[in-house]
PDB file of N, CA and C in Angstrom:
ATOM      1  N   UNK A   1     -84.871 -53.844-135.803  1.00  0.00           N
ATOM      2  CA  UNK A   1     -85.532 -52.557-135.819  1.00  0.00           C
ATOM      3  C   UNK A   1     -85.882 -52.152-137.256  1.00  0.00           C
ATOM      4  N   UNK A   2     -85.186 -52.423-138.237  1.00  0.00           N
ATOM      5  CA  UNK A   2     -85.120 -51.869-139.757  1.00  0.00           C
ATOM      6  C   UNK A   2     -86.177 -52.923-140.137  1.00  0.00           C
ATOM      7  N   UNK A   3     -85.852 -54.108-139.917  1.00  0.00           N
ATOM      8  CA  UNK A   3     -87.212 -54.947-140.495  1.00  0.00           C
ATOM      9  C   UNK A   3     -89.114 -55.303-140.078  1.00  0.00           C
ATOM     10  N   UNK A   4     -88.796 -53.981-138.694  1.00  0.00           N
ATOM     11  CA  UNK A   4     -90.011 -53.673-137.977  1.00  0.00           C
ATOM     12  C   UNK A   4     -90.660 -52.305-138.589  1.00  0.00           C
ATOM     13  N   UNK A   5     -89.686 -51.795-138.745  1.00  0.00           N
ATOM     14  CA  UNK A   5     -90.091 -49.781-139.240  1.00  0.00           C
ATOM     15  C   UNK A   5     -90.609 -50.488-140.988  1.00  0.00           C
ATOM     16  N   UNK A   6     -89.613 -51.024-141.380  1.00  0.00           N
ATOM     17  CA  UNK A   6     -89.616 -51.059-142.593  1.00  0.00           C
ATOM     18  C   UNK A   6     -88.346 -50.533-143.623  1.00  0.00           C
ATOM     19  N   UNK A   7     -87.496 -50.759-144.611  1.00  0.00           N
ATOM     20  CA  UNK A   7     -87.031 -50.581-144.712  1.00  0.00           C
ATOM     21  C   UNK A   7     -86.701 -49.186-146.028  1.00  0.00           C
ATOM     22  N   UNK A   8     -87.642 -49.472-146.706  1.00  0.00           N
ATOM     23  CA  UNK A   8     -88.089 -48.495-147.725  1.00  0.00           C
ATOM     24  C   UNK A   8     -88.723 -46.970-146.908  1.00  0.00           C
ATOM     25  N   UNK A   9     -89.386 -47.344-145.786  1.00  0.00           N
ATOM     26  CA  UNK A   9     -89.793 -46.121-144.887  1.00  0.00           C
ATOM     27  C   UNK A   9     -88.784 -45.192-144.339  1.00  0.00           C
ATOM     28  N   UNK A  10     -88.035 -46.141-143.649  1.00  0.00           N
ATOM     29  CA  UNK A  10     -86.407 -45.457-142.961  1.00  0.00           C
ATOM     30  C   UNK A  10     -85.648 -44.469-144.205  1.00  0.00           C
ATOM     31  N   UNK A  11     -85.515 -45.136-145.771  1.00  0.00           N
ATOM     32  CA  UNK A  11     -84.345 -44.304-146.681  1.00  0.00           C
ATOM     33  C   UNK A  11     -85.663 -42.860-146.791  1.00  0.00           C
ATOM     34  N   UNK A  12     -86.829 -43.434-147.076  1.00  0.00           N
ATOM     35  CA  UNK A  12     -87.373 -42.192-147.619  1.00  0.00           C
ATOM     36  C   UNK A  12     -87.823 -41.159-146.447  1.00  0.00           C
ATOM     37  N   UNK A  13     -87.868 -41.746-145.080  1.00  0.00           N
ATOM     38  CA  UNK A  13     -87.512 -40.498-144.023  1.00  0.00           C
ATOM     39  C   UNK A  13     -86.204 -39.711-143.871  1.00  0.00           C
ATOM     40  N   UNK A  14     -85.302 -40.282-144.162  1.00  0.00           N
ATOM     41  CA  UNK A  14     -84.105 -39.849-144.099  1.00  0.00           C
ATOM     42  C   UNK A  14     -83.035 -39.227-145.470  1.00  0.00           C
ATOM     43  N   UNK A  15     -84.302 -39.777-146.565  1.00  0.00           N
ATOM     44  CA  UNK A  15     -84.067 -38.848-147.966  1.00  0.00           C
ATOM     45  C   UNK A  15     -82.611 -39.715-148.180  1.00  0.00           C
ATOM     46  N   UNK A  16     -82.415 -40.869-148.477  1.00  0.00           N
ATOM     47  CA  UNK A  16     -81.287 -41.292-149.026  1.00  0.00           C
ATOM     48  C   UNK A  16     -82.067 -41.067-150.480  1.00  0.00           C
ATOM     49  N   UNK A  17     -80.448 -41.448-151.427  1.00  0.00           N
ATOM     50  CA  UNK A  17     -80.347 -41.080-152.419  1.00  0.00           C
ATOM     51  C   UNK A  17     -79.572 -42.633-153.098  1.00  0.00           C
ATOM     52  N   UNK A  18     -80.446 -43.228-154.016  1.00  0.00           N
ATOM     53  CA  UNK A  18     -79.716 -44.548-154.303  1.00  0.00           C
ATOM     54  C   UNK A  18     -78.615 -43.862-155.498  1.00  0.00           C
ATOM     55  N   UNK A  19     -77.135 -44.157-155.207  1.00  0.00           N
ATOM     56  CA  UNK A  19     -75.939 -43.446-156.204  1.00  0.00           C
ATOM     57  C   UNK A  19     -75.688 -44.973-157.394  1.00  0.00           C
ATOM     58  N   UNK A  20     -75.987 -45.608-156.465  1.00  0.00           N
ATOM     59  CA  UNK A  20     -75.436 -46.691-157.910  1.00  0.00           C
ATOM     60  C   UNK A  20     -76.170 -48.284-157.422  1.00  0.00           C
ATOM     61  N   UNK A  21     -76.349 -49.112-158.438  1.00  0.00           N
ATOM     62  CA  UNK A  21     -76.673 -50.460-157.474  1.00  0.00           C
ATOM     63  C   UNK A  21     -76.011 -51.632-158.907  1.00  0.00           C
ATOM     64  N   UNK A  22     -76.346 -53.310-158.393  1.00  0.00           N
ATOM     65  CA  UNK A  22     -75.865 -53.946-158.997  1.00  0.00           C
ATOM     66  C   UNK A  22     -76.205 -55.491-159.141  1.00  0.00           C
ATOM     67  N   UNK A  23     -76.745 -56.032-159.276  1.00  0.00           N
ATOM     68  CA  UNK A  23     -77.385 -57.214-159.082  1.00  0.00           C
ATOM     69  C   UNK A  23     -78.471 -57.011-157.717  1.00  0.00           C
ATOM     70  N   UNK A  24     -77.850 -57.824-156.676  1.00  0.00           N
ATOM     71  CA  UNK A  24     -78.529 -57.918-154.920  1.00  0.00           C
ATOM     72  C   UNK A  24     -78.110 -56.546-154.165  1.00  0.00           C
ATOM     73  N   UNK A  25     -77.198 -55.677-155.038  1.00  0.00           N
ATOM     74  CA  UNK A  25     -76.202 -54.992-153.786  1.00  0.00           C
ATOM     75  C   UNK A  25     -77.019 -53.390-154.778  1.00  0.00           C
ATOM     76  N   UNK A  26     -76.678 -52.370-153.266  1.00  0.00           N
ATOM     77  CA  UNK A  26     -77.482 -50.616-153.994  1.00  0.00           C
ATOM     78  C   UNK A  26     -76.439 -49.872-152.623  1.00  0.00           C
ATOM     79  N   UNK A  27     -75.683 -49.102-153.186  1.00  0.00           N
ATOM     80  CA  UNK A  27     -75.037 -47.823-152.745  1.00  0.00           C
ATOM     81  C   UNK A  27     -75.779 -46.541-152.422  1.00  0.00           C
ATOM     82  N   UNK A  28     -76.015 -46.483-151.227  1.00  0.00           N
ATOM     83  CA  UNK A  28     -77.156 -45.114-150.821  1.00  0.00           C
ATOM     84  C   UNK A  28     -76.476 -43.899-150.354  1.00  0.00           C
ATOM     85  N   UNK A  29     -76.932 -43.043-150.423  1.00  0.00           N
ATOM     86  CA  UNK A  29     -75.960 -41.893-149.213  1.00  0.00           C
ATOM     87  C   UNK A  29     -77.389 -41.195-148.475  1.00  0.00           C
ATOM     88  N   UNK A  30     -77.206 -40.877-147.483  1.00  0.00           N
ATOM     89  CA  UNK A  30     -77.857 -40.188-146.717  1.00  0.00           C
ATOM     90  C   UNK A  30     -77.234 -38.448-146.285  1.00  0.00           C
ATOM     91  N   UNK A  31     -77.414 -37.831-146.996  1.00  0.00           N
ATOM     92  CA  UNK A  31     -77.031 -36.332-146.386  1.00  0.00           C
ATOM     93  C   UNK A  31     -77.171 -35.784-145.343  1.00  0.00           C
ATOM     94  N   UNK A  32     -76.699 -34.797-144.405  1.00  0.00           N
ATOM     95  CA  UNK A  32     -76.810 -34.291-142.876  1.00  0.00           C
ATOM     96  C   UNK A  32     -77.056 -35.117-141.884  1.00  0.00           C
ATOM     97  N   UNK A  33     -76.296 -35.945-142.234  1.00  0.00           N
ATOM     98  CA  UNK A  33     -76.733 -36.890-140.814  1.00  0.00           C
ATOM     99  C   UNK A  33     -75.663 -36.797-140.094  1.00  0.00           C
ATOM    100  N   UNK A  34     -76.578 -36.695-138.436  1.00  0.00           N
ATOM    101  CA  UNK A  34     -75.912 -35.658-137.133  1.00  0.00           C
ATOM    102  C   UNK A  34     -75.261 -36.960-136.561  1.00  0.00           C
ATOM    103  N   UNK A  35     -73.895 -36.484-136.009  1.00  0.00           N
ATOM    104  CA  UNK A  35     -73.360 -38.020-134.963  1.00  0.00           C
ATOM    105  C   UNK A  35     -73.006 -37.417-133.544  1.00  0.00           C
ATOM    106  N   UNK A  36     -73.393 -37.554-132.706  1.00  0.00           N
ATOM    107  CA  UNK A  36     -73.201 -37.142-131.617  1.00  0.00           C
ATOM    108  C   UNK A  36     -72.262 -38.014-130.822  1.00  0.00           C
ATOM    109  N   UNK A  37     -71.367 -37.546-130.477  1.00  0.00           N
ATOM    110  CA  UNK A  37     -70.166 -37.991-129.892  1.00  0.00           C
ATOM    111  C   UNK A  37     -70.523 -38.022-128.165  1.00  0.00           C
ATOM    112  N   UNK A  38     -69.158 -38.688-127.571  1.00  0.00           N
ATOM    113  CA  UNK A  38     -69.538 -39.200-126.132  1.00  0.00           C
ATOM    114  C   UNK A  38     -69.793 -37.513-125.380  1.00  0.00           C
ATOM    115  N   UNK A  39     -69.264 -36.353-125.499  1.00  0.00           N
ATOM    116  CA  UNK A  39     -69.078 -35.082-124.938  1.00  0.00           C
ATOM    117  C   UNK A  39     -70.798 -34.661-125.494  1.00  0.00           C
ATOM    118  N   UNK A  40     -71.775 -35.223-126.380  1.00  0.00           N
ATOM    119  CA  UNK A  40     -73.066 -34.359-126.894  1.00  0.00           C
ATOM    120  C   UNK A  40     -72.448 -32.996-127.901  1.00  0.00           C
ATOM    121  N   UNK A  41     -71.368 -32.788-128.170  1.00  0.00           N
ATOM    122  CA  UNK A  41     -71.315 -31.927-129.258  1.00  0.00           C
ATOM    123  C   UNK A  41     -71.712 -32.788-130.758  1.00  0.00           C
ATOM    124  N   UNK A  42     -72.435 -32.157-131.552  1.00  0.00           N
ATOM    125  CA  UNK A  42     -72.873 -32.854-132.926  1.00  0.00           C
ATOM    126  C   UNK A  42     -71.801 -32.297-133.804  1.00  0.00           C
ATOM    127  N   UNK A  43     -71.767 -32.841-135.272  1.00  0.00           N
ATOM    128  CA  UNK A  43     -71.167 -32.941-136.305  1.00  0.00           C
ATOM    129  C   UNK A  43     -71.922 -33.415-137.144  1.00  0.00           C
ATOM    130  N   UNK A  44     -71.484 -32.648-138.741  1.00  0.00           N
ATOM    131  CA  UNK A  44     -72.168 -32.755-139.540  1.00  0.00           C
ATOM    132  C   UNK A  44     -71.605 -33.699-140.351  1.00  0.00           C
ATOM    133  N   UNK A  45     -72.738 -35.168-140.708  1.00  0.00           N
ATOM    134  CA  UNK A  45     -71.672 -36.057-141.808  1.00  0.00           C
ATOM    135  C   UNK A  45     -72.751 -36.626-143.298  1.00  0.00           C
ATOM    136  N   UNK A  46     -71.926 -36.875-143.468  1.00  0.00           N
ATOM    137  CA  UNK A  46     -73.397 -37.789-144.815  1.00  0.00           C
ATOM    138  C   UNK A  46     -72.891 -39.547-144.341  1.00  0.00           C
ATOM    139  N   UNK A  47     -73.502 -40.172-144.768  1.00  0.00           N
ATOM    140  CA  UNK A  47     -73.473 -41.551-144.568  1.00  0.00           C
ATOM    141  C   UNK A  47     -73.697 -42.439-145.923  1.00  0.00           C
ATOM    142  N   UNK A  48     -72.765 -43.316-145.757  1.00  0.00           N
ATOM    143  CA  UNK A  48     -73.157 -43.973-147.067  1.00  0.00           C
ATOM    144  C   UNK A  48     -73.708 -45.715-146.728  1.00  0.00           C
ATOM    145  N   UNK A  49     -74.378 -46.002-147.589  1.00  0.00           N
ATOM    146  CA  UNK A  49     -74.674 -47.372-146.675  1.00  0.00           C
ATOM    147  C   UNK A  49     -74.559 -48.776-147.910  1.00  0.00           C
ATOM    148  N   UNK A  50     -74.216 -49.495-147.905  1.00  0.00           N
ATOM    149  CA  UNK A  50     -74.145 -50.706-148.842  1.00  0.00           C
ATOM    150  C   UNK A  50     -75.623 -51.577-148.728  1.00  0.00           C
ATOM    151  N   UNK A  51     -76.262 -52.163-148.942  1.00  0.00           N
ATOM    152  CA  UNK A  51     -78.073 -52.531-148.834  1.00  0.00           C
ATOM    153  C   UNK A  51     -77.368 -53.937-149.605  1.00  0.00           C
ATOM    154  N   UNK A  52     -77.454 -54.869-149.423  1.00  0.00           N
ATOM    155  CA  UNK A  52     -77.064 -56.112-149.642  1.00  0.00           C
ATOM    156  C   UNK A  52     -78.326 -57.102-149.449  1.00  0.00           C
ATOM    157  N   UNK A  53     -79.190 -57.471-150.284  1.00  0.00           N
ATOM    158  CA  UNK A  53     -80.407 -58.151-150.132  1.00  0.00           C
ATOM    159  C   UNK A  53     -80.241 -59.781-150.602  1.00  0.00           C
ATOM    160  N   UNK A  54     -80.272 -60.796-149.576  1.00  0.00           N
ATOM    161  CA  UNK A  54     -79.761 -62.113-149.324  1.00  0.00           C
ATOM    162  C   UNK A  54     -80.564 -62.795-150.060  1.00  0.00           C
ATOM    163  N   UNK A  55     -80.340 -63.531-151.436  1.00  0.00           N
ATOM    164  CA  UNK A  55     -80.792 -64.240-152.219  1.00  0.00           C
ATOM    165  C   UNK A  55     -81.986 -65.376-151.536  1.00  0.00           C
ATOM    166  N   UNK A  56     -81.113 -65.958-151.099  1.00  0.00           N
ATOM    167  CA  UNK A  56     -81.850 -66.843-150.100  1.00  0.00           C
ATOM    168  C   UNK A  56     -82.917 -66.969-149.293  1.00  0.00           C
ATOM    169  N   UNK A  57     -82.715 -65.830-148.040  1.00  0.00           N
ATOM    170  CA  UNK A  57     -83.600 -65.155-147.011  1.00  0.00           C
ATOM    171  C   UNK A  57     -84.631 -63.817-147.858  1.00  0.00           C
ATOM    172  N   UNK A  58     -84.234 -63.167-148.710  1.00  0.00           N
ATOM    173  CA  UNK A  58     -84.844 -61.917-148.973  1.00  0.00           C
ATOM    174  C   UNK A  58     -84.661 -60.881-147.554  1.00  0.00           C
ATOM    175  N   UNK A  59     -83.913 -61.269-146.720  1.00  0.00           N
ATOM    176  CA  UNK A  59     -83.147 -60.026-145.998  1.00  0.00           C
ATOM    177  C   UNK A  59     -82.272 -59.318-146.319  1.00  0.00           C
ATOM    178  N   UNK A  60     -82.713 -58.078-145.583  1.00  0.00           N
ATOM    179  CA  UNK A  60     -81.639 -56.728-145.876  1.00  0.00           C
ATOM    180  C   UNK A  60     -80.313 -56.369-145.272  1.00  0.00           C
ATOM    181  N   UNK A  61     -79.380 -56.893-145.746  1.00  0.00           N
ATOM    182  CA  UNK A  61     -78.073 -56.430-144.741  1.00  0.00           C
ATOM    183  C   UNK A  61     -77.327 -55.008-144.840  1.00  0.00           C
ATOM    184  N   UNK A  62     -76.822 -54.260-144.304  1.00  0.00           N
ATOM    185  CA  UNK A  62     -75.998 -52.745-144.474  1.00  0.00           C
ATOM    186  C   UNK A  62     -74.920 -52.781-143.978  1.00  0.00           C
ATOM    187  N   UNK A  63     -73.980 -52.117-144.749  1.00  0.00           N
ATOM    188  CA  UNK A  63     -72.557 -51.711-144.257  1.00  0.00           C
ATOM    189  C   UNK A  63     -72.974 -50.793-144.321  1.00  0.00           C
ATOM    190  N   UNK A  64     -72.473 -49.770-143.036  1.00  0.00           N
ATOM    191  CA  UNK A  64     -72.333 -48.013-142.792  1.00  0.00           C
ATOM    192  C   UNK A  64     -71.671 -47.259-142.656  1.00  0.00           C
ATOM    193  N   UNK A  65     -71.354 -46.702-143.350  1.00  0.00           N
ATOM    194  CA  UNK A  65     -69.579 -45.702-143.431  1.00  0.00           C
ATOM    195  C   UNK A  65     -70.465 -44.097-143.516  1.00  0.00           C
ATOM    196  N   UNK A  66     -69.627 -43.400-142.049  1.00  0.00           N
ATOM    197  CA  UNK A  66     -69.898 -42.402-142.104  1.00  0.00           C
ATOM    198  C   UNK A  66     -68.897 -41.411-142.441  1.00  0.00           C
ATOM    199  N   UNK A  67     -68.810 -39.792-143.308  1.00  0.00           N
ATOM    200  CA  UNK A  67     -67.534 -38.758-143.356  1.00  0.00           C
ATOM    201  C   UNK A  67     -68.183 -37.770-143.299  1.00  0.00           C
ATOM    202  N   UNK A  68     -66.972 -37.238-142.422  1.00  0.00           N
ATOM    203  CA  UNK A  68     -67.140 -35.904-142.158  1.00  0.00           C
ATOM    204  C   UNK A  68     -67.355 -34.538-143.718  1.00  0.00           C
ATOM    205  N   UNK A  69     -68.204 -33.737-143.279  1.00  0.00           N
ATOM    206  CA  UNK A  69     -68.339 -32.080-144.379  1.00  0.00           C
ATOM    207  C   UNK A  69     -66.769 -31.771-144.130  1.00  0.00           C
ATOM    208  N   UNK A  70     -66.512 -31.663-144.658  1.00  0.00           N
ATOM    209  CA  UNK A  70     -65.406 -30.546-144.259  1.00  0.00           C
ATOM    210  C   UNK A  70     -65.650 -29.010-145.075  1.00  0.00           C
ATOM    211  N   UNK A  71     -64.885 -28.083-144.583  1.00  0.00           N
ATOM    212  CA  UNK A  71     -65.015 -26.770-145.343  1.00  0.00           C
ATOM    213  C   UNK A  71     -63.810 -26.077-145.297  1.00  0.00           C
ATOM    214  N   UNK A  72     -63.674 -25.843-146.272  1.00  0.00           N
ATOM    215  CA  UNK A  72     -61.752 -25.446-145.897  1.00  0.00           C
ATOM    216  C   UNK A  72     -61.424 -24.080-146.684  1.00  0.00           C
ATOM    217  N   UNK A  73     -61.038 -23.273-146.364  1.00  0.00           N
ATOM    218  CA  UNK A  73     -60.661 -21.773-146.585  1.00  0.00           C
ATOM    219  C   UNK A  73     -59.692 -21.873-147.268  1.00  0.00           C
ATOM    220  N   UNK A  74     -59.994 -20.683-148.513  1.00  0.00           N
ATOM    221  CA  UNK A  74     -59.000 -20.476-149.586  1.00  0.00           C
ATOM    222  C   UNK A  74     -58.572 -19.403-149.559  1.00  0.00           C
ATOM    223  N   UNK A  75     -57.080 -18.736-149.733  1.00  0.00           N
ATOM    224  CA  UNK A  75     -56.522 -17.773-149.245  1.00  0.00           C
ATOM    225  C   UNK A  75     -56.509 -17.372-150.986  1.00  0.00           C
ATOM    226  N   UNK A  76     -57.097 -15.648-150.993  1.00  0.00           N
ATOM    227  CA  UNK A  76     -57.216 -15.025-151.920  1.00  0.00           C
ATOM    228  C   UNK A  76     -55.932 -14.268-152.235  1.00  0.00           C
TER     229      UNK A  76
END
């Protein structure tokens, strides 16, 4: 699917943000991204993704780690 859409199309619809990269390998995060659980209630997470581009092939591989916003109350 990513190598049909395109892959440069997908980060810049979804407004990733490249945080760091390194030779073949680039650390992205994606902000507000919704995960909908088996019940359809959403949650708010950012996503971070690893972009690993195969010397060899010139394919794109991803690891995807998603975390939760949290917001946590401070007692005055």
């Amino acid at each position: 699917m990513i190598q049909g859409i395109g892959y440069k199309r997908i980060c810049e619809e979804l407004g990733a943000i490249e945080l760091d990269s390194w030779q073949e390998y680039s650390l992205l995060r994606i902000d507000n991204y919704q995960e909908i659980n088996r019940r359809g209630s959403t949650s708010l997470e950012f996503m971070c993704l690893l972009k690993m581009i195969c010397l060899s092939t010139g394919n794109i591989h991803n690891i995807a780690r998603t975390f939760k916003y949290s917001i946590r109350k401070r007692g005055y």
